[in-house]
Protein backbone atom coordinates (compact mmCIF):
# COMPACT_ATOMS: atom_id res chain seq x y z
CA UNK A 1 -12.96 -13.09 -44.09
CA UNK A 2 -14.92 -15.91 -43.03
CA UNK A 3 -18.66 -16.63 -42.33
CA UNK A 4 -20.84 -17.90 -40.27
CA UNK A 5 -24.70 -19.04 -39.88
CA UNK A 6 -26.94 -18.75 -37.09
CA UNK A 7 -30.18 -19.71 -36.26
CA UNK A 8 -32.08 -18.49 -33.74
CA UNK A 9 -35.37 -19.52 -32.31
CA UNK A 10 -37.97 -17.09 -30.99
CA UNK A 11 -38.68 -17.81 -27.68
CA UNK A 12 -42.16 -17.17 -25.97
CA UNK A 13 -40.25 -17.37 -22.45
CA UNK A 14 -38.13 -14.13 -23.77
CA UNK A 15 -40.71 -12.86 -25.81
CA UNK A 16 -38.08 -12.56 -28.50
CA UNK A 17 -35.42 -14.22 -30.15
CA UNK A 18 -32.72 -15.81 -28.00
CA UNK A 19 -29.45 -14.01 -28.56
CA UNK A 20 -27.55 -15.90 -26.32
CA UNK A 21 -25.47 -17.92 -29.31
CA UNK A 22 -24.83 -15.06 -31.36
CA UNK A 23 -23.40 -13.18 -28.85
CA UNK A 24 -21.09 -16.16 -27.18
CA UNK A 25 -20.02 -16.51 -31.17
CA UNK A 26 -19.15 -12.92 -31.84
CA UNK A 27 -17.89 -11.98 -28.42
CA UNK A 28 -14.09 -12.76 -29.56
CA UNK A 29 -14.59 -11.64 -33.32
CA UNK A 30 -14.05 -8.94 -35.53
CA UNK A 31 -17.30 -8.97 -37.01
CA UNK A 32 -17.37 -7.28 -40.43
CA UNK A 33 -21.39 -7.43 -41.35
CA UNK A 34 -24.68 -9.13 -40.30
CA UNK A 35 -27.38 -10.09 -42.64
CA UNK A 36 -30.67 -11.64 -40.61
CA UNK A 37 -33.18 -13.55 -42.60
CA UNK A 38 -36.66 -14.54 -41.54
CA UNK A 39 -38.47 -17.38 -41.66
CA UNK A 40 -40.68 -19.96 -39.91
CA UNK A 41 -40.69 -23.53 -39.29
CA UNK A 42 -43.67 -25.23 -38.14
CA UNK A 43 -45.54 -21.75 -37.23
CA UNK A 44 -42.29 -21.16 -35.42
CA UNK A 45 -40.11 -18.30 -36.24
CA UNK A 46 -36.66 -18.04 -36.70
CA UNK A 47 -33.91 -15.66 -37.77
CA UNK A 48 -30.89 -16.98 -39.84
CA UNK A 49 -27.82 -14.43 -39.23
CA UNK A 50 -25.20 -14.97 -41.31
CA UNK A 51 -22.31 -13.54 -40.07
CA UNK A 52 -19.00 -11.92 -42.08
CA UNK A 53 -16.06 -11.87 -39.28
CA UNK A 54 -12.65 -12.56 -38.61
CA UNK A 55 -10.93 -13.93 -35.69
CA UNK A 56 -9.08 -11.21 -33.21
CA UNK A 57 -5.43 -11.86 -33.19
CA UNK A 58 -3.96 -11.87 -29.81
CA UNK A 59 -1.34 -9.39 -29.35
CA UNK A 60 2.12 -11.60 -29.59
CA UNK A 61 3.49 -11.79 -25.84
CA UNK A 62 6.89 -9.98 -25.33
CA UNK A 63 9.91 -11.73 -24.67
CA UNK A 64 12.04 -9.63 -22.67
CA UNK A 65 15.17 -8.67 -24.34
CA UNK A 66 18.77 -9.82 -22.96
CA UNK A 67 19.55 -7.80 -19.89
CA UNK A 68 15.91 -6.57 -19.57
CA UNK A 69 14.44 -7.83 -16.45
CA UNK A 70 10.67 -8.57 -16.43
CA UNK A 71 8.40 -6.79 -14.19
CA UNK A 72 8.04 -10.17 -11.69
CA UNK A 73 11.77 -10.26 -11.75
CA UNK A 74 11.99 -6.97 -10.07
CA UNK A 75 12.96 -8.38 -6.68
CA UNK A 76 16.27 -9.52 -8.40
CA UNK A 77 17.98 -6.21 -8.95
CA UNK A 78 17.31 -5.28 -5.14
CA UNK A 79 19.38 -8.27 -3.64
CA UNK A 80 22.57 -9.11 -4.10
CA UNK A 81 24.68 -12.80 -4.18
CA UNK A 82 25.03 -12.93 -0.53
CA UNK A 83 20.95 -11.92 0.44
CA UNK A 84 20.25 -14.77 -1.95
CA UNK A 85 20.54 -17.71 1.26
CA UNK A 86 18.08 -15.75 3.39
CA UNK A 87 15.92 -14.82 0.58
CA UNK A 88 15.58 -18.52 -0.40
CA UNK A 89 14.87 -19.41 2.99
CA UNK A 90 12.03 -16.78 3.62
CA UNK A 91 10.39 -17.98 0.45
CA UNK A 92 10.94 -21.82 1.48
CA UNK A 93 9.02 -20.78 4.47
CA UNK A 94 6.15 -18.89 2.81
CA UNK A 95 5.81 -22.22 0.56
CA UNK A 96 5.72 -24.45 3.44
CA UNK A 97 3.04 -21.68 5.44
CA UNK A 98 1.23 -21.57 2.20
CA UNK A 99 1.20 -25.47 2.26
CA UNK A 100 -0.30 -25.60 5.06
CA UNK A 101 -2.85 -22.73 4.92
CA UNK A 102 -3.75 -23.43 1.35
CA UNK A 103 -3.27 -19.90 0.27
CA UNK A 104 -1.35 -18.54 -2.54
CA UNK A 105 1.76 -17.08 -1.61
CA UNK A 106 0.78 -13.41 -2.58
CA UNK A 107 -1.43 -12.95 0.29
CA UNK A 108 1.75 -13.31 2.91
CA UNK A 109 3.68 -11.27 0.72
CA UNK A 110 4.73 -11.05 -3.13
CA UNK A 111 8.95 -11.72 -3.84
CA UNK A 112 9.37 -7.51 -3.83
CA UNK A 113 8.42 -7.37 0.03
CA UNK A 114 10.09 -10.47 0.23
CA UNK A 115 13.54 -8.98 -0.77
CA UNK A 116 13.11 -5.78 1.16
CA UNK A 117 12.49 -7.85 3.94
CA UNK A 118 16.30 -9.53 3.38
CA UNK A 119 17.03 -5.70 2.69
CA UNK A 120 15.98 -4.56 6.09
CA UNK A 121 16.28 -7.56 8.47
CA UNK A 122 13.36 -5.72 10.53
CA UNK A 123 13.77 -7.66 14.59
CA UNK A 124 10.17 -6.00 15.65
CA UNK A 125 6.76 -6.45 14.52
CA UNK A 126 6.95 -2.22 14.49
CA UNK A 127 10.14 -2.37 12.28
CA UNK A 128 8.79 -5.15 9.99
CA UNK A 129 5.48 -2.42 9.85
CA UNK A 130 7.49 -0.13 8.33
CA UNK A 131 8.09 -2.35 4.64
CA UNK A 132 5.91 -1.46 2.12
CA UNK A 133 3.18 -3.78 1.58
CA UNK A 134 3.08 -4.72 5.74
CA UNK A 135 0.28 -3.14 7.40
CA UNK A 136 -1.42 -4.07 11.00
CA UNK A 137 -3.02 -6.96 9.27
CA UNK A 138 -0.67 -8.34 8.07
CA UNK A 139 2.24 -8.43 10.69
CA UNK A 140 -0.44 -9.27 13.07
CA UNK A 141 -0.97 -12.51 10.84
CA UNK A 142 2.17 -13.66 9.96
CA UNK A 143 4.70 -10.82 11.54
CA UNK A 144 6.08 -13.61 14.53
CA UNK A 145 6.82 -16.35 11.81
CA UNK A 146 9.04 -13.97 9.58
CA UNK A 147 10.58 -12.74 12.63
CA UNK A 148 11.06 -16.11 13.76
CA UNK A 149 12.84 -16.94 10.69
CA UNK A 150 14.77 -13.80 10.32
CA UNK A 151 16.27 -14.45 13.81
CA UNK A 152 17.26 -17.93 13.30
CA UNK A 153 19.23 -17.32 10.31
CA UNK A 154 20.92 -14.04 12.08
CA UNK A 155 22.66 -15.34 14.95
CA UNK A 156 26.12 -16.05 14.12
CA UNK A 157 26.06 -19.87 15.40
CA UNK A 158 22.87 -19.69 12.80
CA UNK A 159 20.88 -23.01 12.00
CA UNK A 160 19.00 -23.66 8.91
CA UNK A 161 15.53 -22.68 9.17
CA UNK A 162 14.22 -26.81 8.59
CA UNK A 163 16.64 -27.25 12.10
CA UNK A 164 18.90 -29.42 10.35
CA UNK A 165 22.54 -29.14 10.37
C-alpha cells in the first residue's frame, strides 16, 4: 500500500474545491481509502486528502506461442511462397502512395485485403469491388493504381513495378 497527500484549494471561480489533481492522481490507481482534512490558511480553505492506493498493474502482453500466428499476421496463412513477389510489390506501392499522400497505409487497405488482392488478381474496378474491405469509395480512389500494378506484374514479359530491369 502506499500513500499519498493532497491539497486542495477552494476556489471562488468553482465555488468549491478544485478536484482536478486528485482526480489526474487517482485516475490510474487502485485507491484503497480517502481521509479529507480541513483547514484554512490565511482565511483560505483547504482540504488535505490523504490517499491509501496502489498502482494498477498492466496486464503482461502475450507473446504468441511457437506456431501461433498473431492476429496482424493473419495475411500470412492466406498466401503462399510464390504470392509473396506480388504481395511485396503491392505493399511497396501502398508505401510509396502513402509517401506521397501522407496517409497511413490502413486507409488504402490493411495487409488482409492486401493478400486477397494477390489471392484474386481482380483486372476490373467491378472485380476488385468484390474484395472485402473495397467499396465504391475506395476503388474509386485508388482502384486504377492497384490495377495498374496488378497488370504490370501479370504479363508474362512482366517488369518490376519501379520500371527497372
Amino acid at each position: 500500500m502506499l500513500v499519498r497527500i493532497l491539497t486542495l484549494r477552494f476556489s471562488t471561480a468553482l465555488d468549491s474545491f478544485d478536484d482536478t489533481p486528485l482526480v489526474d492522481f487517482i485516475k490510474d490507481k487502485a485507491v484503497l481509502s480517502l481521509k479529507e482534512y480541513f483547514f484554512i490558511k490565511n482565511e483560505t480553505p483547504y482540504l488535505a486528502v490523504i490517499v491509501n492506493y496502489e498502482p494498477v498493474q498492466e496486464p503482461a502482453k502475450t507473446v504468441p506461442k511457437k506456431g501461433e500466428r498473431r492476429k496482424n499476421d493473419e495475411w500470412r496463412a492466406l498466401l503462399q511462397d510464390s504470392d509473396m513477389p506480388l504481395f511485396e510489390t503491392l505493399r511497396s506501392w501502398r508505401a510509396e502512395y502513402c509517401k506521397k499522400e501522407g496517409v497511413p497505409p490502413y486507409i488504402i487497405c490493411n495487409n488482409v485485403e492486401l493478400a486477397k488482392i494477390v489471392l484474386a488478381k481482380p483486372q476490373t474496378l467491378a472485380a476488385l469491388m468484390q474484395i472485402e474491405g473495397f467499396g465504391k469509395a475506395r476503388v474509386e480512389k485508388y482502384g486504377k493504381a492497384i490495377l495498374k500494378v496488378l497488370k504490370q506484374n501479370s504479363s508474362p514479359d512482366k517488369k518490376p513495378a519501379n520500371g527497372k530491369t
